[in-house]
C-alpha atoms as a PDB file:
ATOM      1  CA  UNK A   1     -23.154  19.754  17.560  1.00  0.00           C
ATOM      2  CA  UNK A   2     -25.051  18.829  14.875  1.00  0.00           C
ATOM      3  CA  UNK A   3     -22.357  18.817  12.470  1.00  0.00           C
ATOM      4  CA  UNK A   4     -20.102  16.506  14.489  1.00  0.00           C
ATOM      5  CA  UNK A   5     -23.203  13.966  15.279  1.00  0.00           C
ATOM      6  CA  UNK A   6     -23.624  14.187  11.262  1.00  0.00           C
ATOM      7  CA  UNK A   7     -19.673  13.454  10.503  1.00  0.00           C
ATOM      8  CA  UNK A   8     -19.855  10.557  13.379  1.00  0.00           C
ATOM      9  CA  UNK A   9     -23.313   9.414  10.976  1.00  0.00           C
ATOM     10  CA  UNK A  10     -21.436   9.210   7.942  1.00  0.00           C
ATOM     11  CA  UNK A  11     -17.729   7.842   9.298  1.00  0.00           C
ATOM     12  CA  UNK A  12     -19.228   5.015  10.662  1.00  0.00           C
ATOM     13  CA  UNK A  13     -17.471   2.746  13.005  1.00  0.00           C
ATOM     14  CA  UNK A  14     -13.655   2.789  12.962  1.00  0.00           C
ATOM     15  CA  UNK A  15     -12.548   0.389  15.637  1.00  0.00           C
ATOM     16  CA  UNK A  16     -11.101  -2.652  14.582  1.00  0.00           C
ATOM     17  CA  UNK A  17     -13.577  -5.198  15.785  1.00  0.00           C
ATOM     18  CA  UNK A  18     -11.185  -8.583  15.520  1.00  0.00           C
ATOM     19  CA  UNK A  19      -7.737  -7.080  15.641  1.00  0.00           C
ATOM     20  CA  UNK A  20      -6.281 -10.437  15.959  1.00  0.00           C
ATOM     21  CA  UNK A  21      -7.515 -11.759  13.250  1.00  0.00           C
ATOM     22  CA  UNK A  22      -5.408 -10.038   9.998  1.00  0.00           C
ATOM     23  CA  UNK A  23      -2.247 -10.305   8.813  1.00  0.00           C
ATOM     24  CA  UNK A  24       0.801  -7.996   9.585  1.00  0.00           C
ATOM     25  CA  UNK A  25       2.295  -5.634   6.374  1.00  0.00           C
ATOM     26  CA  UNK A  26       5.149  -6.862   7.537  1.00  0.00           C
ATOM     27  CA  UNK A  27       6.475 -10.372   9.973  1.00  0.00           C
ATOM     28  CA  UNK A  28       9.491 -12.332  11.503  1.00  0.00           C
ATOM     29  CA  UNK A  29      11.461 -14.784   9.000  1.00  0.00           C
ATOM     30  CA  UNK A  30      10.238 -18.429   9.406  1.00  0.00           C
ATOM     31  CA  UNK A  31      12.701 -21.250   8.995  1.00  0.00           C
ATOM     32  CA  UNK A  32      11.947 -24.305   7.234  1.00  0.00           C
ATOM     33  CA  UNK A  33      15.093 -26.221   8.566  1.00  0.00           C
ATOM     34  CA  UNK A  34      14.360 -28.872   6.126  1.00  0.00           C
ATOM     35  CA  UNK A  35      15.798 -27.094   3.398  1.00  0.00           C
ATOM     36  CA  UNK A  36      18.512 -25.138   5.278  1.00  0.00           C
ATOM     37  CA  UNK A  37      22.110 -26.571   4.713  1.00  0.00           C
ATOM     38  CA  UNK A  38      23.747 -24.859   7.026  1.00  0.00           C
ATOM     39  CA  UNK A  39      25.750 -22.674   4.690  1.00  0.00           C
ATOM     40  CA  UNK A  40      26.352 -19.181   7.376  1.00  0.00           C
ATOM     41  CA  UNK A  41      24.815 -17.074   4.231  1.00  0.00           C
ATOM     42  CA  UNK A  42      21.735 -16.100   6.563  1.00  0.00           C
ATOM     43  CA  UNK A  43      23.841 -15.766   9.944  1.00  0.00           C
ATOM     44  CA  UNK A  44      26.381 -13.451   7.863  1.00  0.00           C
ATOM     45  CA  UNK A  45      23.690 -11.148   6.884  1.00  0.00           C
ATOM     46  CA  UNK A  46      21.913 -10.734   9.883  1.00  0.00           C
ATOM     47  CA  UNK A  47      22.799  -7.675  11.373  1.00  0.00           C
ATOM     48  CA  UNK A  48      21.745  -8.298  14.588  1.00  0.00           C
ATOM     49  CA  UNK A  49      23.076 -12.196  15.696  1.00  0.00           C
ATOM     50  CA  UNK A  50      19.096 -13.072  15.639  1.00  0.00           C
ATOM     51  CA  UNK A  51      20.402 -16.331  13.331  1.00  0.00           C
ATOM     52  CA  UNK A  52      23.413 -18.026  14.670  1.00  0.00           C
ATOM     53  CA  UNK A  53      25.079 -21.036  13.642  1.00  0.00           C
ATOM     54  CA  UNK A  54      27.567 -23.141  16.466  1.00  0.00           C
ATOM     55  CA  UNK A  55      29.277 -26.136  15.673  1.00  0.00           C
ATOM     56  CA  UNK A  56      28.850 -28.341  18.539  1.00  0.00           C
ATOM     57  CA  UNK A  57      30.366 -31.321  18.717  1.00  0.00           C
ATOM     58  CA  UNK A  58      32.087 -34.133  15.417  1.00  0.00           C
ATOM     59  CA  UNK A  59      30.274 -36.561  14.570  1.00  0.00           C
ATOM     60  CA  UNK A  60      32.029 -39.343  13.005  1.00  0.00           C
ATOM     61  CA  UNK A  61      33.128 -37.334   9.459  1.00  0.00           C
ATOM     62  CA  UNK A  62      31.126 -35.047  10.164  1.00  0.00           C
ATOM     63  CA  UNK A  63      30.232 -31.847  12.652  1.00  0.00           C
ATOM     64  CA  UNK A  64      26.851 -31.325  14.290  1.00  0.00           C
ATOM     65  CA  UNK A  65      26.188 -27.744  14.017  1.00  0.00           C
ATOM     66  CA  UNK A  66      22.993 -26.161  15.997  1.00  0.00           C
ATOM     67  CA  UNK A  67      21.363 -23.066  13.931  1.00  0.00           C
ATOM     68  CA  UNK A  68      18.971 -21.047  15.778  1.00  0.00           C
ATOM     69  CA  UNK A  69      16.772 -18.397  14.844  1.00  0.00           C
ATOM     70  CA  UNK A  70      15.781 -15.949  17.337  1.00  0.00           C
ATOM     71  CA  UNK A  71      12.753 -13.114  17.598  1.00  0.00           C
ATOM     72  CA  UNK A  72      14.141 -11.372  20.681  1.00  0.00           C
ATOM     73  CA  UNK A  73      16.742 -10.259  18.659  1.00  0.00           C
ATOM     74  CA  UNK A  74      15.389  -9.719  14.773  1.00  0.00           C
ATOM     75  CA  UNK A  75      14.349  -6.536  13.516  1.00  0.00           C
ATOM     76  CA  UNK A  76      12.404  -7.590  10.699  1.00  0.00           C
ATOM     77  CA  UNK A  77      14.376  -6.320   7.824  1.00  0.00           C
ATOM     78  CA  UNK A  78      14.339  -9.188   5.953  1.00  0.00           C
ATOM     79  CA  UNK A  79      18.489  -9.104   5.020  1.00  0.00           C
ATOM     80  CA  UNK A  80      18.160 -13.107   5.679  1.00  0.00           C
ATOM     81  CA  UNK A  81      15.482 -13.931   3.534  1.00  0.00           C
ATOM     82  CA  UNK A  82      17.519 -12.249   0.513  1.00  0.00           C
ATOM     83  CA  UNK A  83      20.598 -14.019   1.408  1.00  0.00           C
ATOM     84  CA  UNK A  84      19.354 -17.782   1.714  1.00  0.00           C
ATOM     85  CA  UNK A  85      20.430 -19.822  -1.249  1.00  0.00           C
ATOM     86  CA  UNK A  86      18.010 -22.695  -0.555  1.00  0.00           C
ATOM     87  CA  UNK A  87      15.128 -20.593  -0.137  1.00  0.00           C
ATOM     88  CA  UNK A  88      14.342 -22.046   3.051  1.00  0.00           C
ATOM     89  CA  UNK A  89      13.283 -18.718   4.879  1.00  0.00           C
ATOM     90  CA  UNK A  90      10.238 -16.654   4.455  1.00  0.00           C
ATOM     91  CA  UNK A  91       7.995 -14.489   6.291  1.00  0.00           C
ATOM     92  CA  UNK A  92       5.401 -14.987   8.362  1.00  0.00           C
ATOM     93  CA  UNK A  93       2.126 -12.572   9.028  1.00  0.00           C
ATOM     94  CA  UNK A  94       1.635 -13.750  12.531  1.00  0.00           C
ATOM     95  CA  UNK A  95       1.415 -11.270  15.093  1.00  0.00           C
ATOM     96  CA  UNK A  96       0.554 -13.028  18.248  1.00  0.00           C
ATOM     97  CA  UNK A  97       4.249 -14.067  18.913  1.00  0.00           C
ATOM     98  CA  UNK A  98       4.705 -13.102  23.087  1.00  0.00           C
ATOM     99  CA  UNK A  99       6.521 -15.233  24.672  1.00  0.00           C
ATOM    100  CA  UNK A 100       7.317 -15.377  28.588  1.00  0.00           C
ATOM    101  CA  UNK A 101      11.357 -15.884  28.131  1.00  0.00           C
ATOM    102  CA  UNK A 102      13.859 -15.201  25.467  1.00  0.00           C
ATOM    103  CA  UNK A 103      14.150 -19.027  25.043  1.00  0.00           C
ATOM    104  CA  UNK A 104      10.506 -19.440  24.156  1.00  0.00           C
ATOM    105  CA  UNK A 105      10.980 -16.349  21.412  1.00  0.00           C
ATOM    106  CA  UNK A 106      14.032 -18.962  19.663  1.00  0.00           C
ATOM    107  CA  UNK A 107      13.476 -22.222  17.533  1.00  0.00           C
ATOM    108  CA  UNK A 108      17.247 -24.673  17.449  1.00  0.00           C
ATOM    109  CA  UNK A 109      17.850 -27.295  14.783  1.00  0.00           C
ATOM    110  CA  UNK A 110      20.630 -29.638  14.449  1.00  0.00           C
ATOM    111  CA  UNK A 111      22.486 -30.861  11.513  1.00  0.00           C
ATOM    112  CA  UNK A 112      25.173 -32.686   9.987  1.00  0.00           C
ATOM    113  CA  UNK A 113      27.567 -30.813   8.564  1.00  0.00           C
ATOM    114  CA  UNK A 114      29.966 -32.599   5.763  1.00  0.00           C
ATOM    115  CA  UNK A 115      33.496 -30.330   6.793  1.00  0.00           C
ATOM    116  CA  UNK A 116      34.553 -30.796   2.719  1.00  0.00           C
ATOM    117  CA  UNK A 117      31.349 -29.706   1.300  1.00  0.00           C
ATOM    118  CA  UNK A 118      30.286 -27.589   3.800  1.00  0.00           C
ATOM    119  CA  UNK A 119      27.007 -28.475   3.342  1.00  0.00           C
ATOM    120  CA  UNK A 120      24.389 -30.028   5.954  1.00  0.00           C
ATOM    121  CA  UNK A 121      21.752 -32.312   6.808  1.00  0.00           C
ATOM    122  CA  UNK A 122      18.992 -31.348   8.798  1.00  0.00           C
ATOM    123  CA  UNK A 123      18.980 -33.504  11.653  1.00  0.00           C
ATOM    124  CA  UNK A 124      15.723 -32.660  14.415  1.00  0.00           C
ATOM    125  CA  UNK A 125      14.446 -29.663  16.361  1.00  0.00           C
ATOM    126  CA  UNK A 126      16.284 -28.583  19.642  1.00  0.00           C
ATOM    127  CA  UNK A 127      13.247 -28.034  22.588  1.00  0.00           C
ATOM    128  CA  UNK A 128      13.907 -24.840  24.388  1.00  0.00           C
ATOM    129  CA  UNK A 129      15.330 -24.801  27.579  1.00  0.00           C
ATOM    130  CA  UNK A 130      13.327 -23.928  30.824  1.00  0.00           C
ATOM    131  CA  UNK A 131       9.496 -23.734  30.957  1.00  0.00           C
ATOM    132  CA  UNK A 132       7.303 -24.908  28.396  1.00  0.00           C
ATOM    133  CA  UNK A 133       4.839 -21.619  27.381  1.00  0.00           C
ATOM    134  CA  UNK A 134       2.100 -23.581  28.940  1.00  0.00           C
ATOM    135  CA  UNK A 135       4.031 -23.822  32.329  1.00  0.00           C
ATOM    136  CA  UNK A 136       5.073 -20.167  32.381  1.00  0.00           C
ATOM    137  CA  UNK A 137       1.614 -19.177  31.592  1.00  0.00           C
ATOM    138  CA  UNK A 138       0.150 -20.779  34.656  1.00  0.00           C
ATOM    139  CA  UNK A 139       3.031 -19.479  36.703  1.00  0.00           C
ATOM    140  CA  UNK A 140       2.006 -16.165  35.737  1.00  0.00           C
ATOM    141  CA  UNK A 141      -1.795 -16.809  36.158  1.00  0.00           C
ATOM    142  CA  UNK A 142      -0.972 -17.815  39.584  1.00  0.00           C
ATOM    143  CA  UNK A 143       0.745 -15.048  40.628  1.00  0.00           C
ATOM    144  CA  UNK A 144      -1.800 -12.356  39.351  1.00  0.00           C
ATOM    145  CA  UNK A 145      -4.728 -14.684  40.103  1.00  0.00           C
ATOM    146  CA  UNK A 146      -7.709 -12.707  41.311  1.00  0.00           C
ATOM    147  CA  UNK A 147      -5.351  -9.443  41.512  1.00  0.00           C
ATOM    148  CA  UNK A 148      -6.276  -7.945  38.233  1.00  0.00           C
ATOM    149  CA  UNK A 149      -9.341  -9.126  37.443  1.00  0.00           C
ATOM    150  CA  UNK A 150     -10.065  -8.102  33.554  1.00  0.00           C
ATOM    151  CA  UNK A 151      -8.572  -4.778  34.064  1.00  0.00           C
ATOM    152  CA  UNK A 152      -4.673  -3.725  33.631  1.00  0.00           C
ATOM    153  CA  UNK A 153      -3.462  -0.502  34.330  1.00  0.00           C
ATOM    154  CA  UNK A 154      -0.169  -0.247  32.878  1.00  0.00           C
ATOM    155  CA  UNK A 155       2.933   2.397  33.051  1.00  0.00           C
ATOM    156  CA  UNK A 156       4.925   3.157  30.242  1.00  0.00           C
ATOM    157  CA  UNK A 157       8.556   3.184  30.448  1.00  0.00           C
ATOM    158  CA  UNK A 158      11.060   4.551  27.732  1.00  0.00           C
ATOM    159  CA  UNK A 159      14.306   3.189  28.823  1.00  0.00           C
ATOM    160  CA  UNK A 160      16.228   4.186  25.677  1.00  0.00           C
ATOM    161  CA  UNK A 161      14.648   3.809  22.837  1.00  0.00           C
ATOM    162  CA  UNK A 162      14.670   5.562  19.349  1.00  0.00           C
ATOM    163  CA  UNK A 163      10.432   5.986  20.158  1.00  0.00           C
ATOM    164  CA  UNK A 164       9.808   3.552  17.111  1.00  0.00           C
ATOM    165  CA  UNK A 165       7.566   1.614  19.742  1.00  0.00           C
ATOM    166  CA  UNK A 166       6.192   4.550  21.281  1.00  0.00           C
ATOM    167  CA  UNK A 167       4.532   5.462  17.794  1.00  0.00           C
ATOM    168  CA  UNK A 168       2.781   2.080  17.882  1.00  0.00           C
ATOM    169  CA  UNK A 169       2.109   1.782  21.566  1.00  0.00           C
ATOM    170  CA  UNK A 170       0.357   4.968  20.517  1.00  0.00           C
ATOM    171  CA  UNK A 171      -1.459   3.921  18.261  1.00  0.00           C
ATOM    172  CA  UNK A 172      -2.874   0.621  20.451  1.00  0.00           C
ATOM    173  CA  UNK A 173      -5.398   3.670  21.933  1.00  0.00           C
ATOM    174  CA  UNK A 174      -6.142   5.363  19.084  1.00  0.00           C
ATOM    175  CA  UNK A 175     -10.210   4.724  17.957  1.00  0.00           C
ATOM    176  CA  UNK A 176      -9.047   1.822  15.085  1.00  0.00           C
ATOM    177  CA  UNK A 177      -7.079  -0.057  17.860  1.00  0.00           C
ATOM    178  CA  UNK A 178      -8.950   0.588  21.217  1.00  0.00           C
ATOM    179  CA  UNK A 179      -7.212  -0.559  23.395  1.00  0.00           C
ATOM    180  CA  UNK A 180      -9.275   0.353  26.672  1.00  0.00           C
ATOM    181  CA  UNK A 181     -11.902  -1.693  25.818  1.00  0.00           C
ATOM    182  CA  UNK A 182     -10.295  -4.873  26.526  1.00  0.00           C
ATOM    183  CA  UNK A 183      -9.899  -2.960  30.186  1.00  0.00           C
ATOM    184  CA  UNK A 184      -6.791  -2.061  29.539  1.00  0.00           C
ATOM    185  CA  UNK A 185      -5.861   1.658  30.370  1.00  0.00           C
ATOM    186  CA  UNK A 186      -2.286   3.675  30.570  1.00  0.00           C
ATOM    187  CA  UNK A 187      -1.347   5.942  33.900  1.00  0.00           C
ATOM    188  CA  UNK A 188       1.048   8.524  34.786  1.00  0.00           C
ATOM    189  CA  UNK A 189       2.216   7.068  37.558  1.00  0.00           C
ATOM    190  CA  UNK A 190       3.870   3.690  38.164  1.00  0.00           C
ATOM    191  CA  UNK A 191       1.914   3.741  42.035  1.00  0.00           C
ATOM    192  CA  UNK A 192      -1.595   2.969  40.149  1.00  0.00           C
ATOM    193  CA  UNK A 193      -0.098   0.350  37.392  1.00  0.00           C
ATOM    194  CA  UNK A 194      -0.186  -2.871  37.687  1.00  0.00           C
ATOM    195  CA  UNK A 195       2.413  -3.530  34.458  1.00  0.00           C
ATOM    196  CA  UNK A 196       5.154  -2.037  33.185  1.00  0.00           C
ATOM    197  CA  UNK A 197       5.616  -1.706  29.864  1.00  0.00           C
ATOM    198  CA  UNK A 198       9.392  -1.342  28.757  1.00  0.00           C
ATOM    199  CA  UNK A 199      11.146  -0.281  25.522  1.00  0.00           C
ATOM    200  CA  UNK A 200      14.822   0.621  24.691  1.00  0.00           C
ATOM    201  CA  UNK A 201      17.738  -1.456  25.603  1.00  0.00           C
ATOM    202  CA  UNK A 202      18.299   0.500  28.720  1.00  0.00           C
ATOM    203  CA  UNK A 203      20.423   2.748  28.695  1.00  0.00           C
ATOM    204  CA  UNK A 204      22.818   3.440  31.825  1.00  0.00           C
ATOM    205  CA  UNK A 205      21.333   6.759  32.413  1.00  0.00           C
ATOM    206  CA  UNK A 206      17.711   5.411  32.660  1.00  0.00           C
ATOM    207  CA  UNK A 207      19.250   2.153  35.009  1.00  0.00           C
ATOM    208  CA  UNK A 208      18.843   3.527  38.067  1.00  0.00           C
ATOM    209  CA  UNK A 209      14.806   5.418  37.165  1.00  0.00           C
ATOM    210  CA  UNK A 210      14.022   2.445  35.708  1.00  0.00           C
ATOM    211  CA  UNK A 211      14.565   0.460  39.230  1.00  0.00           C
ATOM    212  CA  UNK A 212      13.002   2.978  41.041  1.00  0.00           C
ATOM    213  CA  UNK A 213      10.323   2.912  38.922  1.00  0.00           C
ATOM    214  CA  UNK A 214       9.683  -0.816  39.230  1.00  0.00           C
ATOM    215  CA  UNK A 215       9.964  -0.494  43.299  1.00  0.00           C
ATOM    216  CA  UNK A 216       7.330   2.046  42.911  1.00  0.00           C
ATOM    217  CA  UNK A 217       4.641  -0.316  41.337  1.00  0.00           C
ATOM    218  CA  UNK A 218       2.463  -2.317  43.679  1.00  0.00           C
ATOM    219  CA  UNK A 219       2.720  -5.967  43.724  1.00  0.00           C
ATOM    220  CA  UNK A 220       1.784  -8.323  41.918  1.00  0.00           C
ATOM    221  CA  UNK A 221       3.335  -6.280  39.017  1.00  0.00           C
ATOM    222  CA  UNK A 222       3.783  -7.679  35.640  1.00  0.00           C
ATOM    223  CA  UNK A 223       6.656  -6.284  33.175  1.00  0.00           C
ATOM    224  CA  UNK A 224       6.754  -6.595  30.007  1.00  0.00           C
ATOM    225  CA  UNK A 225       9.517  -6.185  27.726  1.00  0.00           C
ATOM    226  CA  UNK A 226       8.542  -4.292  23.626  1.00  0.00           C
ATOM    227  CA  UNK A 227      10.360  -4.403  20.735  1.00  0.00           C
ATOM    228  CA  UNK A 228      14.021  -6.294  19.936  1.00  0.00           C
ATOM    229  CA  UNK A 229      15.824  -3.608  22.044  1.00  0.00           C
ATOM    230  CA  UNK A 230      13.870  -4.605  25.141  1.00  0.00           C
ATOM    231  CA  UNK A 231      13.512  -7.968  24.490  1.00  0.00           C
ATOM    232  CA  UNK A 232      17.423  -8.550  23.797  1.00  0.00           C
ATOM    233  CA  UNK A 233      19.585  -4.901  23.073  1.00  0.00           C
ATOM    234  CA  UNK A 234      18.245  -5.284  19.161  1.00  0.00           C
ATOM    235  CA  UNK A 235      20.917  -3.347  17.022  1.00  0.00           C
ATOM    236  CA  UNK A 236      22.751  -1.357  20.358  1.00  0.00           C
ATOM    237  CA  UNK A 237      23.295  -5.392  21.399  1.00  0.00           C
ATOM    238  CA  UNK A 238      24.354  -5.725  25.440  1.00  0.00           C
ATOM    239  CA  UNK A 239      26.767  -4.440  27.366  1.00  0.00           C
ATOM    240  CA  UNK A 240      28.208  -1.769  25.777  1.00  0.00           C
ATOM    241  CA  UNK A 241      29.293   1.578  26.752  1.00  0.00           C
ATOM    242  CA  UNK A 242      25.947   3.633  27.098  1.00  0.00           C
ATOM    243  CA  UNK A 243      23.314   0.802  27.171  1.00  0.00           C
ATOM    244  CA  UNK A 244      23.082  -2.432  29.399  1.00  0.00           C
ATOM    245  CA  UNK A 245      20.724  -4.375  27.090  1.00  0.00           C
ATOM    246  CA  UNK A 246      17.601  -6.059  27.049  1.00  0.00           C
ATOM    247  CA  UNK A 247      15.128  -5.324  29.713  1.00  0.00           C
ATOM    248  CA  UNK A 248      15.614  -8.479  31.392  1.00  0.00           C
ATOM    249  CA  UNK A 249      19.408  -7.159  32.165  1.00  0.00           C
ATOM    250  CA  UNK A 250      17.454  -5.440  34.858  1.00  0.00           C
ATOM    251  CA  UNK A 251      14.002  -6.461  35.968  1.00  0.00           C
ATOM    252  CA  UNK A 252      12.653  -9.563  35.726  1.00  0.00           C
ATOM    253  CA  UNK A 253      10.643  -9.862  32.614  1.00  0.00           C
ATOM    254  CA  UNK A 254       7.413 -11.563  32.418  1.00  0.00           C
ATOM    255  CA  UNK A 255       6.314 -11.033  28.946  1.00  0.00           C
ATOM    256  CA  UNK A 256       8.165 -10.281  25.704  1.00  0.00           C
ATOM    257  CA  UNK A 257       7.003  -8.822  22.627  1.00  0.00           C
ATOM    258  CA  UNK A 258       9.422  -8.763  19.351  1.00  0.00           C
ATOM    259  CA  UNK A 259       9.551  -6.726  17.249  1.00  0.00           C
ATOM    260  CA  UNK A 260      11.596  -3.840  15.463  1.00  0.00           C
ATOM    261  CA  UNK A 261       8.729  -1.734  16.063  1.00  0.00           C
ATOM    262  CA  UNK A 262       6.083  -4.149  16.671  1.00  0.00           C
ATOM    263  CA  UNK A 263       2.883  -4.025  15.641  1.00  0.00           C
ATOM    264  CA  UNK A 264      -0.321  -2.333  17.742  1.00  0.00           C
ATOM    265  CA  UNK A 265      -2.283  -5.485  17.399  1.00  0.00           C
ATOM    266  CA  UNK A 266       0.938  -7.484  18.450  1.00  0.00           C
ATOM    267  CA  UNK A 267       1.132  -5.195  21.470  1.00  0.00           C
ATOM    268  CA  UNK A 268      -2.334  -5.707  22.173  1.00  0.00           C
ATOM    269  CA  UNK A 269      -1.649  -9.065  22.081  1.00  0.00           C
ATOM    270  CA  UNK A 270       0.989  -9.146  24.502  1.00  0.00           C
ATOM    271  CA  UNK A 271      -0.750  -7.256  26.909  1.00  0.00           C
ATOM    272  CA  UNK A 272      -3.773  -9.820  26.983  1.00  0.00           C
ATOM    273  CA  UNK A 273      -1.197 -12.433  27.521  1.00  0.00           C
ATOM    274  CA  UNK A 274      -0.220 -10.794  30.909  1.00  0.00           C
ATOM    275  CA  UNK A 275      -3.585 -10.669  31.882  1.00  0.00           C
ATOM    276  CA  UNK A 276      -3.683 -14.408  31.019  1.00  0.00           C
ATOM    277  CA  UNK A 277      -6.862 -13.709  29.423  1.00  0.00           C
ATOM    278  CA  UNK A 278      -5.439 -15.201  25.769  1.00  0.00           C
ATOM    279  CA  UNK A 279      -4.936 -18.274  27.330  1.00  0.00           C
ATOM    280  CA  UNK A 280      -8.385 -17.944  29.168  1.00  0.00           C
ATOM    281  CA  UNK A 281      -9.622 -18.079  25.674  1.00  0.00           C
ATOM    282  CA  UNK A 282      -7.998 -20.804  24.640  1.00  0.00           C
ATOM    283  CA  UNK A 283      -8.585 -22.934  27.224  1.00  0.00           C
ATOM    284  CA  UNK A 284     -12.558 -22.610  26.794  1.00  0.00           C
END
């Protein structure tokens, strides 16, 4: 006993007192649109569709084309930052990046495309469809008002995936990450959780547990949706042979988290969100 009260002496504190607070080894691609032309050399390297390019509509000599740049579906590996010829794509260490629909995880810009150069001219920034994230956050609060208090019990669920979020969901309880003291504790069964926390693009073997799983869980339950296979299929995409797709496909989704794995402290984060109590904070 002694020698363990000794080790615990010299070790110190380990728990990561502001997790929120440093910057990821590794982020999403951020798109300054004012220097993108348009050219496809990003959307062609993108092995997952998270960057697509449509032509919309001609405009006079020339086409407006929307390009969009979506989290749910990018797995971080940085094949579009490499490609760009304008350099108009970096990285990003942000972490807190949960959204409350796939829309709100997407940023659209239009532009002017000249059809003999090929080249285009940023136009303005496409607002998301459907609610704002301010809207969807109080429709959330709303609905778990007064249910959960500052405690979430959570369940969870691996509906296909290659356990790449597991390892860092994992890690969100080990002593650096803590997760339990922001009152947030994992169960074995989905009858005492109050969220479910989904990876994998759900496969069409784990359809049917995956339901049952959600009927199981008590109202008002809260699911949330890790990593780009829950949030949109990732690299296994939607509707395919063995897997359905993103999470949403199935249950209603109330949080996403990107990420291809995403981090512990973006997990954390996503967690607080559907307890509302980021926005709690922010709204102080």
């Amino acid at each position: 006993m002694l020698g363990i009260l000794t080790k615990s002496l010299r070790t110190g504190t380990l728990t990561e007192a502001g997790p929120f607070g440093g910057q990821a080894s590794f982020g999403f691609p951020v798109m300054d649109f004012t220097r993108c032309v348009a050219c496809d050399a990003c959307t062609r390297a993108c092995p997952t569709g998270a960057i697509r390019a449509e032509a919309v509509t001609p405009v006079l000599a020339h086409v407006l084309t929307h390009v969009s740049l979506s989290y749910a579906a990018c797995i971080q590996c940085r094949a579009c930052v490499t490609a760009c010829p304008e350099q108009a794509i970096s990285v990003s260490p942000d972490i807190e990046v949960a959204a409350y629909s796939r829309d709100q995880l997407a940023r659209t810009a239009s532009f002017d495309v000249n059809p003999v150069t090929g080249r285009g001219t940023y136009r303005q920034v496409e607002l998301a469809p459907g609610l704002s994230l301010a809207d969807a956050a109080a429709q959330l609060k709303a609905r778990i008002l007064g249910r959960l208090g500052r405690s979430l019990h959570v369940r969870q669920v691996d509906a296909g995936s290659c356990n790449g979020c597991e390892l860092e969901i994992a890690a969100t309880a080990n002593p650096y990450y803590d997760l339990e003291r922001f009152g947030i504790h994992f169960v074995a069964s989905p009858r005492h959780a109050d969220a479910l926390l989904v990876t994998g693009p759900v496969t069409r073997n784990m359809e049917v547990a995956l339901r049952k799983t959600y009927e199981a869980t008590p109202e008002p339950r809260v699911v949330v949706a890790v990593g780009a296979c829950g949030c949109s299929g990732g690299l296994f995409g939607e509707g395919t042979y063995a897997a359905i797709g993103g999470v949403d496909r199935v249950l209603p989704v109330d949080v996403y988290i990107p990420g291809c794995p995403p981090r512990p402290q973006a997990i954390l984060n996503g967690l607080l969100v559907a307890m509302g109590v980021r926005e709690a904070r922010v709204n102080r």
